[in-house]
Protein backbone atom coordinates (compact mmCIF):
# COMPACT_ATOMS: atom_id res chain seq x y z
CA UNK A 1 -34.08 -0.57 -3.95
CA UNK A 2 -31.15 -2.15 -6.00
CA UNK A 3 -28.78 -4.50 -4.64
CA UNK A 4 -25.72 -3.36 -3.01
CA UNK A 5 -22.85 -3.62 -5.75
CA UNK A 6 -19.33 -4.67 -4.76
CA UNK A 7 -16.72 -4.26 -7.67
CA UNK A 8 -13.84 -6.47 -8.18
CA UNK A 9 -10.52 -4.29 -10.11
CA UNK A 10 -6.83 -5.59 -9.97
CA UNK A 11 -4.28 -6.09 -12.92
CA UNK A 12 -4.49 -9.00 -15.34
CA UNK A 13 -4.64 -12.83 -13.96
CA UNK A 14 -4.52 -11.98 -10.81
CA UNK A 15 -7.88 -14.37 -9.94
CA UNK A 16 -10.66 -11.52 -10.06
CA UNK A 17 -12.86 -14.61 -12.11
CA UNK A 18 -11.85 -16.99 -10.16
CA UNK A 19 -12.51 -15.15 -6.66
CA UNK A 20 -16.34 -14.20 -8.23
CA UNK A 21 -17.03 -18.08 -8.86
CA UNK A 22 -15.73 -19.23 -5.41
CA UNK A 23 -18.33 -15.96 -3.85
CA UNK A 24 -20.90 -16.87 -5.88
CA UNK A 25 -20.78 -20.59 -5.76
CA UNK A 26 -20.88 -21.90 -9.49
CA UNK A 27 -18.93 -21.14 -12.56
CA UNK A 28 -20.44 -17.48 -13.86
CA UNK A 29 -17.00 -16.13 -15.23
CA UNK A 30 -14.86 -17.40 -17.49
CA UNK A 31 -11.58 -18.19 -15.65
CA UNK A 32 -8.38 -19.07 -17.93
CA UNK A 33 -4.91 -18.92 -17.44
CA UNK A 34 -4.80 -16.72 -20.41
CA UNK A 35 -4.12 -12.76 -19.68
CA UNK A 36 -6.87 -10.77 -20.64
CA UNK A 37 -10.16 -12.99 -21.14
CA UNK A 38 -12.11 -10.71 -18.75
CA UNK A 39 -12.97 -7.36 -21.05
CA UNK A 40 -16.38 -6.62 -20.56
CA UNK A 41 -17.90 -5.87 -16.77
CA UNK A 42 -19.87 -8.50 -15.90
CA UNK A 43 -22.83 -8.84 -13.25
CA UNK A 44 -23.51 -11.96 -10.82
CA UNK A 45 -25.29 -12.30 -7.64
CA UNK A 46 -23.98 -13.11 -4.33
CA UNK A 47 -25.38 -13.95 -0.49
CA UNK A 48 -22.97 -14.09 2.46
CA UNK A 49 -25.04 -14.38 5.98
CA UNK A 50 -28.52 -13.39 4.73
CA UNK A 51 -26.85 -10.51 2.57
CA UNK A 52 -27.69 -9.74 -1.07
CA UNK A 53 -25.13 -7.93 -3.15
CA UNK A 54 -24.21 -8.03 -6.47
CA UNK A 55 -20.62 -8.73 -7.85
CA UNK A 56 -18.74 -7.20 -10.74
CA UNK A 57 -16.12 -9.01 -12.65
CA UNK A 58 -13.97 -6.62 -14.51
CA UNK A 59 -11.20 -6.70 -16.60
CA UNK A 60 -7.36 -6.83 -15.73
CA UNK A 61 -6.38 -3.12 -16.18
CA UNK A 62 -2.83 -2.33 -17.10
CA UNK A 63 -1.50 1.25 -18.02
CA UNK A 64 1.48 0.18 -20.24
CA UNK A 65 0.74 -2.18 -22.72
CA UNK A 66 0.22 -2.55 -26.98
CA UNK A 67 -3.17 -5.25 -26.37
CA UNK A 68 -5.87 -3.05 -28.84
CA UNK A 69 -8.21 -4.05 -25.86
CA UNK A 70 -6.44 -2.27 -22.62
CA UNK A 71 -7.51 1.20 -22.91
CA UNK A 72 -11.29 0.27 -22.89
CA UNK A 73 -11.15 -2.67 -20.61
CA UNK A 74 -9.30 0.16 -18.43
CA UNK A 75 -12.69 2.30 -19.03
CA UNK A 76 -14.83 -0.78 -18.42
CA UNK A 77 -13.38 -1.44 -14.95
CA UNK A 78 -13.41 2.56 -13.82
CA UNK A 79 -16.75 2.20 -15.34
CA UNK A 80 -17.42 -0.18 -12.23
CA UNK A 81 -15.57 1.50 -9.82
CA UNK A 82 -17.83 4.62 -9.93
CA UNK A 83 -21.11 2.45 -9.60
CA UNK A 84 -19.58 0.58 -7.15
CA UNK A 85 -20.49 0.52 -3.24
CA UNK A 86 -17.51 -1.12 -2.19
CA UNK A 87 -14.54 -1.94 -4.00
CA UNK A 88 -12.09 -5.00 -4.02
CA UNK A 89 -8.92 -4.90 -4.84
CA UNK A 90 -7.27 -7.88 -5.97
CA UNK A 91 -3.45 -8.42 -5.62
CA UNK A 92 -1.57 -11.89 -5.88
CA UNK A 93 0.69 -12.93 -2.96
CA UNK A 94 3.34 -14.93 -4.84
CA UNK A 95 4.81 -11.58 -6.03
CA UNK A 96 5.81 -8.75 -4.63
CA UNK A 97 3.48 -5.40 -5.63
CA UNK A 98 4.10 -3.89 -9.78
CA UNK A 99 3.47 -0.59 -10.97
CA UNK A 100 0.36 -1.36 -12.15
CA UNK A 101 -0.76 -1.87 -8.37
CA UNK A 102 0.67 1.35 -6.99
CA UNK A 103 -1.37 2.70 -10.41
CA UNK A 104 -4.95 1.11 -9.64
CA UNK A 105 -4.55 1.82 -5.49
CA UNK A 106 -4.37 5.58 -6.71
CA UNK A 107 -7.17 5.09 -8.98
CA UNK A 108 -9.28 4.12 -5.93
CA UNK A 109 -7.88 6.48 -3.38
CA UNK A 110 -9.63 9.31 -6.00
CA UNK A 111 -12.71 7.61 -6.07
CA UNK A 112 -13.27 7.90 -2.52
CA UNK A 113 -15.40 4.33 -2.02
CA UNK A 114 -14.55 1.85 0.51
CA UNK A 115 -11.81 -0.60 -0.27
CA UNK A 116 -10.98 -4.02 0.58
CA UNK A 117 -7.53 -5.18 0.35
CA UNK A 118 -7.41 -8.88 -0.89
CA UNK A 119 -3.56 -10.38 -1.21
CA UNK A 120 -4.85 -13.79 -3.56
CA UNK A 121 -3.12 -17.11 -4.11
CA UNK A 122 -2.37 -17.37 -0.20
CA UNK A 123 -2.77 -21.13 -0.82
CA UNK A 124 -0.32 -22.15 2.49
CA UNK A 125 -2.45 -20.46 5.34
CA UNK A 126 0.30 -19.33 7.66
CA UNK A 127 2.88 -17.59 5.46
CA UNK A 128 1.30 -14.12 5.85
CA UNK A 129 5.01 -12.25 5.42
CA UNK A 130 3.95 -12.26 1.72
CA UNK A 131 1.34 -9.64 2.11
CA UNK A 132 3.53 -7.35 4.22
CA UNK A 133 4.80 -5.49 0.93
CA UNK A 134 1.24 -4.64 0.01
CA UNK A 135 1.23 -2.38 2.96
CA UNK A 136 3.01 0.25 0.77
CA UNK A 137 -0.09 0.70 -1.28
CA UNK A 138 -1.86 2.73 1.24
CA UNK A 139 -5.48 1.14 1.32
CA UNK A 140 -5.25 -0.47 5.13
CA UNK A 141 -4.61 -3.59 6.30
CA UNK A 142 -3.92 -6.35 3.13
CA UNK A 143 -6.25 -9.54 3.75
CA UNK A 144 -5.17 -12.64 2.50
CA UNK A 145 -6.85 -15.07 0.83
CA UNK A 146 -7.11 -18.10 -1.55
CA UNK A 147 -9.89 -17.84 -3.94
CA UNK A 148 -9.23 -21.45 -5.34
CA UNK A 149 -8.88 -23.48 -1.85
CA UNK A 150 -11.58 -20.80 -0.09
CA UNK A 151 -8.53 -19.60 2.80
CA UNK A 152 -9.69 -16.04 4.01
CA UNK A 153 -12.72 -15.42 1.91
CA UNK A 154 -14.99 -15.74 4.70
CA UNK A 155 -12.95 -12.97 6.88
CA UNK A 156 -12.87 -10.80 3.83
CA UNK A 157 -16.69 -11.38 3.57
CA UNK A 158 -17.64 -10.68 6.96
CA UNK A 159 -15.77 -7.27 6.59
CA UNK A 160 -17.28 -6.53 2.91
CA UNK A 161 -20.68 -6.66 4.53
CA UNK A 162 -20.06 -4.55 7.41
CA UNK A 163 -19.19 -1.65 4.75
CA UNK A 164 -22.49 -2.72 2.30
CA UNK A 165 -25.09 0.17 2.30
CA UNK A 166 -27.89 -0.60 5.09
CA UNK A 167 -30.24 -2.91 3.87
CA UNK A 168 -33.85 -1.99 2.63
CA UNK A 169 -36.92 -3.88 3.26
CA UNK A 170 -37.73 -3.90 -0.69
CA UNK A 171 -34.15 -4.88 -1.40
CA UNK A 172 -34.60 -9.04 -1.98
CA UNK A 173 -37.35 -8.40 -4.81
CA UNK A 174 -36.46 -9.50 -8.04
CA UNK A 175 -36.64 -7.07 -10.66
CA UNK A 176 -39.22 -8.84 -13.10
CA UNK A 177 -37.51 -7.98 -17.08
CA UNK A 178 -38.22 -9.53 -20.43
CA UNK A 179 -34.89 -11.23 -21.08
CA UNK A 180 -33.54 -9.92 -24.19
CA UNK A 181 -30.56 -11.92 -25.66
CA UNK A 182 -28.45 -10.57 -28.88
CA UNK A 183 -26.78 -13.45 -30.71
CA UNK A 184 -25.42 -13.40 -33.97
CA UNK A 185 -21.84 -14.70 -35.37
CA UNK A 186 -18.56 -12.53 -34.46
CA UNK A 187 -18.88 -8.90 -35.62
CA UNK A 188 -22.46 -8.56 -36.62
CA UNK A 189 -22.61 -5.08 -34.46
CA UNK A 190 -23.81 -7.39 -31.39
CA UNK A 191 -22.13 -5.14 -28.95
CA UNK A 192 -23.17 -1.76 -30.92
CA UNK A 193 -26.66 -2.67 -30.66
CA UNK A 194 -26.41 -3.54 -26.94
CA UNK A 195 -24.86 0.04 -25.74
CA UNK A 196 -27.45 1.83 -28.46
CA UNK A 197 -30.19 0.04 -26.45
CA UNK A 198 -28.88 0.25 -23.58
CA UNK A 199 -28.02 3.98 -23.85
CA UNK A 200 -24.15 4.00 -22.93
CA UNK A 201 -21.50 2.11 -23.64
CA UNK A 202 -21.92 -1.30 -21.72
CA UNK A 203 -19.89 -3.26 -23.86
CA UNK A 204 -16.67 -2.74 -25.74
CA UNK A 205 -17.30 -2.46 -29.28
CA UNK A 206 -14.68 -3.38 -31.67
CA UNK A 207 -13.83 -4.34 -35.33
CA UNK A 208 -11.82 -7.55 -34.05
CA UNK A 209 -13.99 -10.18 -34.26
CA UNK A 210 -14.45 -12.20 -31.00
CA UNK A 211 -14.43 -9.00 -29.14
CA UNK A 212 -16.96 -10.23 -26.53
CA UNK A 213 -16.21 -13.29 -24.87
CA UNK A 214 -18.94 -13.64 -22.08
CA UNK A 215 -22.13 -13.10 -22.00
CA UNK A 216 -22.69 -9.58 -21.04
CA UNK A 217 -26.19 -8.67 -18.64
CA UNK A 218 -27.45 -5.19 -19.16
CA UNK A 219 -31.13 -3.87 -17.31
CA UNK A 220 -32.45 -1.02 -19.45
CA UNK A 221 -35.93 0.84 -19.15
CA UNK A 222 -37.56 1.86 -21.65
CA UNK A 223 -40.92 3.46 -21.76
CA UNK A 224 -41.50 2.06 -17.68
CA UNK A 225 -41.08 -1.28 -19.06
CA UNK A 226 -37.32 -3.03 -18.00
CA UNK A 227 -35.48 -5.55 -20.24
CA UNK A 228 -32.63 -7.60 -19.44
CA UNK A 229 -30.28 -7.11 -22.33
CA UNK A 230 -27.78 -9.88 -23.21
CA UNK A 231 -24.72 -9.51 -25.08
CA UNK A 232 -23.74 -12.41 -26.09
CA UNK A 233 -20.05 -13.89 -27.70
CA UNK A 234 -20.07 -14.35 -31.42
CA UNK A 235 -21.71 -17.70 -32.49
CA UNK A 236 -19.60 -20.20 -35.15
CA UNK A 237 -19.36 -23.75 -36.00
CA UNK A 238 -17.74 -25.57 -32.82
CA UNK A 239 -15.68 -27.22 -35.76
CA UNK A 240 -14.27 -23.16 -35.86
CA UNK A 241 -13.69 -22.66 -32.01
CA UNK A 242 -10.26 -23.43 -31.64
CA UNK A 243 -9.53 -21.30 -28.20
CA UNK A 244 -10.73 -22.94 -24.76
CA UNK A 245 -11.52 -19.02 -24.08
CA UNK A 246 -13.64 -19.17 -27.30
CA UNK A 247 -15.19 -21.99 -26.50
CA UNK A 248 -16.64 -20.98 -22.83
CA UNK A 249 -17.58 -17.89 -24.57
CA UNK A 250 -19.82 -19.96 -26.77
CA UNK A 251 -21.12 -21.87 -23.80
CA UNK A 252 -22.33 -18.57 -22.00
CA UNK A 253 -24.03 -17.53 -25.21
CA UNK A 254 -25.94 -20.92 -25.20
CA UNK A 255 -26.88 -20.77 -21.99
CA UNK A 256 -27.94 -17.16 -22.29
CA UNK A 257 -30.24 -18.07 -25.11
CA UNK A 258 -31.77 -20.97 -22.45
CA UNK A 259 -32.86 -18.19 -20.21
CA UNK A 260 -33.91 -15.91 -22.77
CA UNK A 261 -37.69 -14.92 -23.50
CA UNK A 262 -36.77 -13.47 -26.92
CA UNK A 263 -33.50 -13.42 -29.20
CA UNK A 264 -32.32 -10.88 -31.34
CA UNK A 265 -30.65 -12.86 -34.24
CA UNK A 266 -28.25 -9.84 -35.78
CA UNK A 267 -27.42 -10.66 -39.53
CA UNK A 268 -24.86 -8.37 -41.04
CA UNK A 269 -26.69 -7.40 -44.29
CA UNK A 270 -23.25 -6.18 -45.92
CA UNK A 271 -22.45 -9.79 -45.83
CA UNK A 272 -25.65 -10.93 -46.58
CA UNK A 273 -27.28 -14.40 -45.13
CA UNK A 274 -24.93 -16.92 -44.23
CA UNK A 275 -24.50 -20.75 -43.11
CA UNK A 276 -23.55 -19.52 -39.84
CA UNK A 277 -26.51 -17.10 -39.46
CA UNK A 278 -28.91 -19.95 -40.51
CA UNK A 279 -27.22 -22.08 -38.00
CA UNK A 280 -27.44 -19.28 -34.93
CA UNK A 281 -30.82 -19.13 -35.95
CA UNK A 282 -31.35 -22.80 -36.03
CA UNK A 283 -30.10 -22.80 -32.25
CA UNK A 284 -32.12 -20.29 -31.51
CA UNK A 285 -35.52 -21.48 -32.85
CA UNK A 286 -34.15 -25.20 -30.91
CA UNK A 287 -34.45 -23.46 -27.78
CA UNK A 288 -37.85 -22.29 -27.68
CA UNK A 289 -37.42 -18.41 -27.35
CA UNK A 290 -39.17 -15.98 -29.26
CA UNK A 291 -37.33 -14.69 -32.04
CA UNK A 292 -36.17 -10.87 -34.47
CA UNK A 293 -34.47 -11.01 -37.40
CA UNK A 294 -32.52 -7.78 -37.53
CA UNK A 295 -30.70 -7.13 -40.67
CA UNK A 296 -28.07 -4.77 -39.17
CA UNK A 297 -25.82 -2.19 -40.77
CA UNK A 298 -29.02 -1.52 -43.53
CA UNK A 299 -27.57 1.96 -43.90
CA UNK A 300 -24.46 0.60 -45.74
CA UNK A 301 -26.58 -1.15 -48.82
CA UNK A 302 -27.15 1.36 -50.55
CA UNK A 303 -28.74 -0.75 -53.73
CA UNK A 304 -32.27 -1.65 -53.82
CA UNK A 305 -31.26 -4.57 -56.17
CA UNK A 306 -28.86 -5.54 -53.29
CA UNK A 307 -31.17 -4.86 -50.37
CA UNK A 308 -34.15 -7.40 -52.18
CA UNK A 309 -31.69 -9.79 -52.81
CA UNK A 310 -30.96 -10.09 -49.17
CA UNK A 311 -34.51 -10.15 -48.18
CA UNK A 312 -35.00 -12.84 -50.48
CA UNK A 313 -32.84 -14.78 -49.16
CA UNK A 314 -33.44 -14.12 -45.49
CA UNK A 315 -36.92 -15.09 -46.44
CA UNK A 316 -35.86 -18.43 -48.49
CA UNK A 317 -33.34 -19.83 -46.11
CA UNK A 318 -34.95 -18.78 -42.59
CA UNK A 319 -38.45 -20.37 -43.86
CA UNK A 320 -38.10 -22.68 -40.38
CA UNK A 321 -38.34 -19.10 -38.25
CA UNK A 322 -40.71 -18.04 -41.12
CA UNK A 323 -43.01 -16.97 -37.99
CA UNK A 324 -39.63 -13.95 -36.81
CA UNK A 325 -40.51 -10.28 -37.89
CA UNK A 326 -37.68 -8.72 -40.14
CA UNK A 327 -36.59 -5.29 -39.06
CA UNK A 328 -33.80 -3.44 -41.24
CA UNK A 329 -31.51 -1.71 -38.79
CA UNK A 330 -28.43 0.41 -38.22
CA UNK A 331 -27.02 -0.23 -34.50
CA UNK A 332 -24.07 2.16 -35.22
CA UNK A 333 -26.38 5.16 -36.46
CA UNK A 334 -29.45 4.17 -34.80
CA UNK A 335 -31.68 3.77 -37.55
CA UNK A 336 -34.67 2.19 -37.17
CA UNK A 337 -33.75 0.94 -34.18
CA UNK A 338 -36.89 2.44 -32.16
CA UNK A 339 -38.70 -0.21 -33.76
CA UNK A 340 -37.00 -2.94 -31.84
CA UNK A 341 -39.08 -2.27 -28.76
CA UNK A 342 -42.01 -2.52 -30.29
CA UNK A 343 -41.16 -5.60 -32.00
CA UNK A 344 -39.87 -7.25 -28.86
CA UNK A 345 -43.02 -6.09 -26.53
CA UNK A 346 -45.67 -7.88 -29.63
CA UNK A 347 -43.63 -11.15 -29.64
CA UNK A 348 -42.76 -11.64 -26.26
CA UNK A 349 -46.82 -11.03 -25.25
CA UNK A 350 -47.53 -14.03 -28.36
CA UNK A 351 -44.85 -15.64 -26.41
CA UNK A 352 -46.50 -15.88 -22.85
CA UNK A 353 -50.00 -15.63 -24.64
CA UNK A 354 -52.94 -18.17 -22.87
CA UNK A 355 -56.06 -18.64 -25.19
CA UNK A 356 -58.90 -19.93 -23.41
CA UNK A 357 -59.87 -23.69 -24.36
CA UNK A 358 -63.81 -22.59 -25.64
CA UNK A 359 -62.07 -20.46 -28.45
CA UNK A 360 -59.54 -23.44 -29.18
CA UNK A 361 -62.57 -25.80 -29.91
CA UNK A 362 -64.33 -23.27 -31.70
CA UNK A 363 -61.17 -22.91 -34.03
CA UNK A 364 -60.85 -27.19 -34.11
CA UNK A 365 -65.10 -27.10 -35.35
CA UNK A 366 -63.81 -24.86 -38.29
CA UNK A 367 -60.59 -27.19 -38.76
CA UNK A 368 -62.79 -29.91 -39.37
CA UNK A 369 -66.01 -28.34 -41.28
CA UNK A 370 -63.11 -27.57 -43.68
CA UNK A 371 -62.41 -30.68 -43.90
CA UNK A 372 -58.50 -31.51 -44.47
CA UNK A 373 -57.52 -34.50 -42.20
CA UNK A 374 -54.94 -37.31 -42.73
CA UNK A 375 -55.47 -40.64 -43.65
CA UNK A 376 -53.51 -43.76 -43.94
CA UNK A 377 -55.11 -46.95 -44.64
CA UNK A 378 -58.30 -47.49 -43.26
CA UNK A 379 -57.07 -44.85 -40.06
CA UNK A 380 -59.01 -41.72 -41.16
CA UNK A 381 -57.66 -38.90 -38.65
CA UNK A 382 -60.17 -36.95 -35.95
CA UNK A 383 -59.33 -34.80 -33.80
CA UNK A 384 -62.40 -34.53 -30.83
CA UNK A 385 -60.61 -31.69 -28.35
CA UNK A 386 -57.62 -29.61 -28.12
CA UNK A 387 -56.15 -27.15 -25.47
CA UNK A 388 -53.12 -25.30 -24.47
CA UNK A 389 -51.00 -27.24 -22.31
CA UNK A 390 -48.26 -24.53 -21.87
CA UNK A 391 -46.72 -21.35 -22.23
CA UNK A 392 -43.60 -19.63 -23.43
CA UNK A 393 -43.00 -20.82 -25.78
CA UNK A 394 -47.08 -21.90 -26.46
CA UNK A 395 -47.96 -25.56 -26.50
CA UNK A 396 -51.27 -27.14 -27.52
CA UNK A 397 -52.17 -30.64 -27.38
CA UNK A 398 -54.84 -32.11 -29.50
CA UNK A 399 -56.61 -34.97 -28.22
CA UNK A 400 -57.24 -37.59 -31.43
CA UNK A 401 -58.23 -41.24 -32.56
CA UNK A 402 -54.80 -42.37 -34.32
CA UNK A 403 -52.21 -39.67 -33.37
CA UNK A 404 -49.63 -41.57 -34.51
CA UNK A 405 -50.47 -41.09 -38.76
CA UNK A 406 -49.73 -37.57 -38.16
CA UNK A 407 -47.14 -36.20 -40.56
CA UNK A 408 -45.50 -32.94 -40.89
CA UNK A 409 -47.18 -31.43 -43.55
CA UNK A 410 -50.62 -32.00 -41.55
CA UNK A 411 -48.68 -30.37 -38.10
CA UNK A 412 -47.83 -27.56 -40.79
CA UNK A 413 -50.89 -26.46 -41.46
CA UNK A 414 -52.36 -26.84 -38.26
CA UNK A 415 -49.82 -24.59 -37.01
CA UNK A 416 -50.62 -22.25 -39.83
CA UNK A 417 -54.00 -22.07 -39.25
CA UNK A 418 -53.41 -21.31 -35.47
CA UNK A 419 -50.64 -18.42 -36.49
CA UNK A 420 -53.61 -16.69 -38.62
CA UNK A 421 -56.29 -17.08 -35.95
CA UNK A 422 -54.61 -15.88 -33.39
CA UNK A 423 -51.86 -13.96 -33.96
CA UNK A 424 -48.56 -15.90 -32.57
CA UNK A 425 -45.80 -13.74 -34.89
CA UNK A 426 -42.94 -14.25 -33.39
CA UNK A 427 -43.15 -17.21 -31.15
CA UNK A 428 -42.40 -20.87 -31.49
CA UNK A 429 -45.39 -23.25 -31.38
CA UNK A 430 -45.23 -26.79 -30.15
CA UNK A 431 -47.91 -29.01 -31.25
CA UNK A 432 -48.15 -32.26 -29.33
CA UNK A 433 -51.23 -35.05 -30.57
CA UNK A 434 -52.59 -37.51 -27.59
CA UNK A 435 -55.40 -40.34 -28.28
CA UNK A 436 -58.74 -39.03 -27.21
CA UNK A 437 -58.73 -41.82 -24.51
């Protein structure tokens, strides 16, 4: 059984972020003092007393406004309402209730879940005449609270569990996913991709660039197997980032790609290859997750002279992920995009492969009937034993008489050599020399 899901709605900068962090104890969702850097419904996992649930940070929704972004942050956070169990509403105390309060408390009367009051930014415990105005909203009794100093929470909590679902003995299990994250710079179809893999529309897709500004978590099944999608903020030179919101959006996306099994690096092919791509890639590849090249928006280059050119140069400038398949895709149409499964099922098994150390040696015996080595001096190079010392990404150590004249080229075609024998498309592979003693 899923964990219970509690969904957290109010108007803009109100503290929905910053109540999430203080439930969930660390620093999940962006919080700025910006209007409007929550868009996208986020996911995080919280524990009051012994009790799972799971939180949902959604976006400030506002009825009257000209931001491109209301109407489907608006969606997003009705979106959350529905697959909510219990919903909070968030209200600030240091004003008196707006129209777009009165609009989102009729919002949730029609949805008919259990609601939670919350009057934020109580900070003076005490002056509870604030909240007495939020009465006129109709959901119950107001409770106040101070996400930042913690005031209240731990009433409110008590209560939010008492209306959570009854608990199920299978409910604490872990689902067990391949971690998918989709990275690319700002407006390679990142978010297209996600809700065409997904299967509806889990993030808002845009032609603004910078659309997504956290790092988005999406479970989708496919075939009985579940993946942990990851939409991720668009990717640029630090140099670029000149918005604090832009920045932690850039953060999440890192640290997304640190938890990721395999990364979907999403070129736009109408643009062709670019500095930033290679440098998203580079990241990537740093990180030790197994990696696609997806070549999105295919559909649109419509000459063959055009479409080589760019696989050239994929091909040229990527030759340090030489080992990532290269699937031509449309995200917005859905081309080819069946074979993304596939491709992310072969590399993330290469990625977690084990290779027992008998057929290691019996691939080192060929290495050195061949007999390439290194030498330097009077050090000739001989390598007596290797054997895989780790996995996802793979690592083998080789066990040697002077480890330390190995250069690059040599680790090259070691790694090579290992690629052809036994298949490891798609994954990185660290090679680490020891002497034999």
């Amino acid at each position: 059984m899923a964990l219970p899901i509690v969904a957290i709605v109010g108007r803009p900068n109100v503290g929905k972020s910053t109540f999430v962090n203080r439930i969930v104890g660390g620093r999940d969702a962006i919080v700025h003092s910006q209007r409007g850097v929550t868009r996208d419904r986020s996911y995080h996992r919280a524990n009051w007393n012994g009790r799972d649930f799971t939180l949902i940070d959604t976006g400030g929704i506002e009825m009257e406004s000209t931001d491109h972004f209301i109407a489907p942050i608006r969606a997003q956070a009705q979106m959350a309402m529905e697959e909510a169990d219990v919903v909070v509403f968030l209200v600030e105390g240091i004003v008196e209730s707006t129209a777009d309060d009165l609009a989102v408390a009729r919002m949730l009367k029609k949805s008919e879940r259990p609601v939670l009051l919350a009057v934020n930014k109580m900070d003076n415990p005490g002056r509870d005449e604030a909240i007495w105005d939020y009465y006129s909203l109709g959901l119950g009794t107001p409770w106040p609270i101070s996400s930042v100093h913690g005031h209240g929470t731990g009433d409110l909590l008590d209560e939010l569990v008492k209306l959570l679902p009854a608990a199920d003995d299978g409910e604490d299990e872990a689902i067990e996913a391949i971690s998918v994250a989709i990275i690319g710079r700002p407006n390679a179809g990142k978010s297209t991709l996600t809700n065409r893999m997904a299967g509806f529309e889990r993030s808002i897709v845009s032609d603004v660039a910078g659309t997504t500004r956290d790092a988005v978590d999406t479970l989708a099944v496919h075939e009985g197997k579940t993946y942990r999608l990851v939409d991720t903020a668009g990717m640029r030179r630090t140099s670029k980032i000149d918005e604090s919101v832009e920045y932690y959006g850039f953060v999440r996306a890192l640290r997304a790609i640190d938890r990721a099994d395999v990364a979907l690096i999403l070129i736009d092919a109408t643009l062709g290859l670019t500095d930033q791509d290679q440098r998203v890639a580079g990241i990537a590849a740093e990180r030790g997750c197994a990696l696609i090249v997806l070549l999105n928006k295919w559909d649109a280059v419509e000459d063959p002279d055009q479409r080589d050119l760019v696989r050239d140069h994929v091909a040229d400038r990527l030759i340090f992920v030489h080992y990532a398949p290269v699937i031509a895709i449309s995200a917005l149409t859905g081309r080819s995009t069946h074979r993304i499964w596939t491709a992310i099922d072969k590399v993330y098994a290469n990625y977690v492969k084990q290779i027992s150390t008998s057929k290691l040696n019996a691939f080192l015996t060929e290495i050195r009937d061949f007999g390439h080595t290194v030498s330097k001096g009077k050090k000739n190079l001989r390598i007596n034993y290797m054997t895989q010392t780790g996995t996802a990404p793979p690592h083998f150590t080789f066990f040697a008489n002077h480890p330390e004249i190995v250069d690059d080229n040599y680790r090259r075609y070691l790694e090579n050599r290992l690629r052809e024998r036994f298949n490891l498309e798609g994954t990185p592979v660290f090679l680490h020399f020891k002497s034999k003693d």
